[in-house]
Protein backbone atom coordinates (compact mmCIF):
# COMPACT_ATOMS: atom_id res chain seq x y z
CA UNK A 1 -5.46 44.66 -12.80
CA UNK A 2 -3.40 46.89 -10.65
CA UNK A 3 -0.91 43.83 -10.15
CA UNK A 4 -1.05 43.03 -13.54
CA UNK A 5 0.02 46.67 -14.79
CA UNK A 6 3.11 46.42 -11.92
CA UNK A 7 4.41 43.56 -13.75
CA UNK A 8 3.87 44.45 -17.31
CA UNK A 9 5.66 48.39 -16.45
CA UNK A 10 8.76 46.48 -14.64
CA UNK A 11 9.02 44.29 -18.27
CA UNK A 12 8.99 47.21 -20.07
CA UNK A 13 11.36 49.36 -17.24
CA UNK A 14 13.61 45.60 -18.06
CA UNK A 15 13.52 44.69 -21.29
CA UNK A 16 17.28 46.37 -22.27
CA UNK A 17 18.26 43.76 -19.62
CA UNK A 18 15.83 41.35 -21.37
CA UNK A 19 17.07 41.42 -24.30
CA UNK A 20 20.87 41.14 -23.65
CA UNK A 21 19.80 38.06 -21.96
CA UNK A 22 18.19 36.26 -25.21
CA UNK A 23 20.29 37.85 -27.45
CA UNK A 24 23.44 36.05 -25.09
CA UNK A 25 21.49 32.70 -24.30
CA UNK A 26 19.00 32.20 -27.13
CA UNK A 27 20.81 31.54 -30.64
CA UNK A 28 16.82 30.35 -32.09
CA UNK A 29 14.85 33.32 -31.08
CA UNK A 30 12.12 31.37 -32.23
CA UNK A 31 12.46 28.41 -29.50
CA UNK A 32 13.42 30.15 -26.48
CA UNK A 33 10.97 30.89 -23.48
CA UNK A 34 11.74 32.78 -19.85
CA UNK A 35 9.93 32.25 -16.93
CA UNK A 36 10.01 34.74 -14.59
CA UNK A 37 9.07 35.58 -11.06
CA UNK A 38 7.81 38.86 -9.59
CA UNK A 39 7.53 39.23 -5.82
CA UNK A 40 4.47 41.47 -5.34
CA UNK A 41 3.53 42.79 -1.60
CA UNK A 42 0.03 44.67 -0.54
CA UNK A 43 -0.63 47.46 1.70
CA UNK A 44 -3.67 48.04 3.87
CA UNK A 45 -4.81 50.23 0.73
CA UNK A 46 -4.87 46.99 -1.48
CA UNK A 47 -1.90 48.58 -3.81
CA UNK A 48 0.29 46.42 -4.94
CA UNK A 49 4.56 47.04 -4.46
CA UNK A 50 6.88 45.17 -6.47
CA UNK A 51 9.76 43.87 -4.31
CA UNK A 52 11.99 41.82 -6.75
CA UNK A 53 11.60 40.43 -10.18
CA UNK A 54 14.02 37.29 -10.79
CA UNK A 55 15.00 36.21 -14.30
CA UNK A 56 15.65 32.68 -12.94
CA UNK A 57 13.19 32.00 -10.01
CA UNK A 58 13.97 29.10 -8.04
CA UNK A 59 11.46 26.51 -8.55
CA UNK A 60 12.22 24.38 -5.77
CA UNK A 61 9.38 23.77 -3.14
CA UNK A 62 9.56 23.62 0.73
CA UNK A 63 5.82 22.93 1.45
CA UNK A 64 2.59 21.18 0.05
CA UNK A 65 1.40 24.72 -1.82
CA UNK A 66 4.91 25.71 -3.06
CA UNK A 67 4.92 22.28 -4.41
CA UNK A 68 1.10 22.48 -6.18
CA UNK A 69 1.90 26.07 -7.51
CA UNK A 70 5.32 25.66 -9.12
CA UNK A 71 4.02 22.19 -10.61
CA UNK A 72 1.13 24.26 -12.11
CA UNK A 73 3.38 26.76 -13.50
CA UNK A 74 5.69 24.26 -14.68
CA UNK A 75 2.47 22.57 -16.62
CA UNK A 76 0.81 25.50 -17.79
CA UNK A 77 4.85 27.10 -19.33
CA UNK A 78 5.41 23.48 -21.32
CA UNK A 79 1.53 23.56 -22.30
CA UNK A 80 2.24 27.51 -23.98
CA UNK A 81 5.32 26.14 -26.10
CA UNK A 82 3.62 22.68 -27.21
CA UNK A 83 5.00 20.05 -24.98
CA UNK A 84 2.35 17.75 -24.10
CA UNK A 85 2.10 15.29 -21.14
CA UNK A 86 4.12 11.86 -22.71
CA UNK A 87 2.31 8.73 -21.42
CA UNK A 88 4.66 5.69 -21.92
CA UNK A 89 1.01 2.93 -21.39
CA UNK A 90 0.05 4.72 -25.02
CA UNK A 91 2.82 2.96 -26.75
C-alpha cells in the first residue's frame, strides 16, 4: 500500500510532464499506452523511497529473473490493450 501510494503521488507530482509526452507522441489518444518504471528502495523501517521514475524503462535483461519479470510485464501490458498470444499451428 505504502509503495503503491509512492507511485500513484509521483504520477500525479508528473503528469504536466505526462501529458506533454502524449499530447507530442500520441496523435490517437485512444490507442496509446506507457509503460513505466519506478525504482523504489526500503529502509530498515519498511518505508518505501522513490529513487527514479523512467518514462522509457529499458526492458532489456542481464539475468534469468530480469528476463522472467520483464517477459511478464511485457505479457500482462499487451494482455491490458487486447493483443492476444498469435499461434501460427491454429491456422
Amino acid at each position: 500500500s505504502k509503495i503503491y501510494d509512492l507511485i500513484i503521488k509521483s504520477i500525479i507530482a508528473a503528469e504536466d510532464k505526462i501529458q506533454a509526452g502524449l499530447n507530442k507522441y500520441c496523435t490517437h489518444m485512444t490507442n496509446c499506452f506507457e509503460i513505466l518504471g519506478f525504482d523504489v528502495i526500503i529502509d530498515s523501517e519498511l518505508k518505501p523511497w522513490l529513487l527514479e521514475a523512467n518514462l522509457a524503462p529499458s526492458l532489456s535483461s542481464d539475468s534469468p529473473l530480469d528476463f522472467k519479470i520483464k517477459s511478464n510485464l511485457i505479457t500482462d501490458a499487451f494482455n491490458l490493450v487486447g493483443i492476444k498470444k498469435y499461434d501460427r499451428r491454429k491456422e
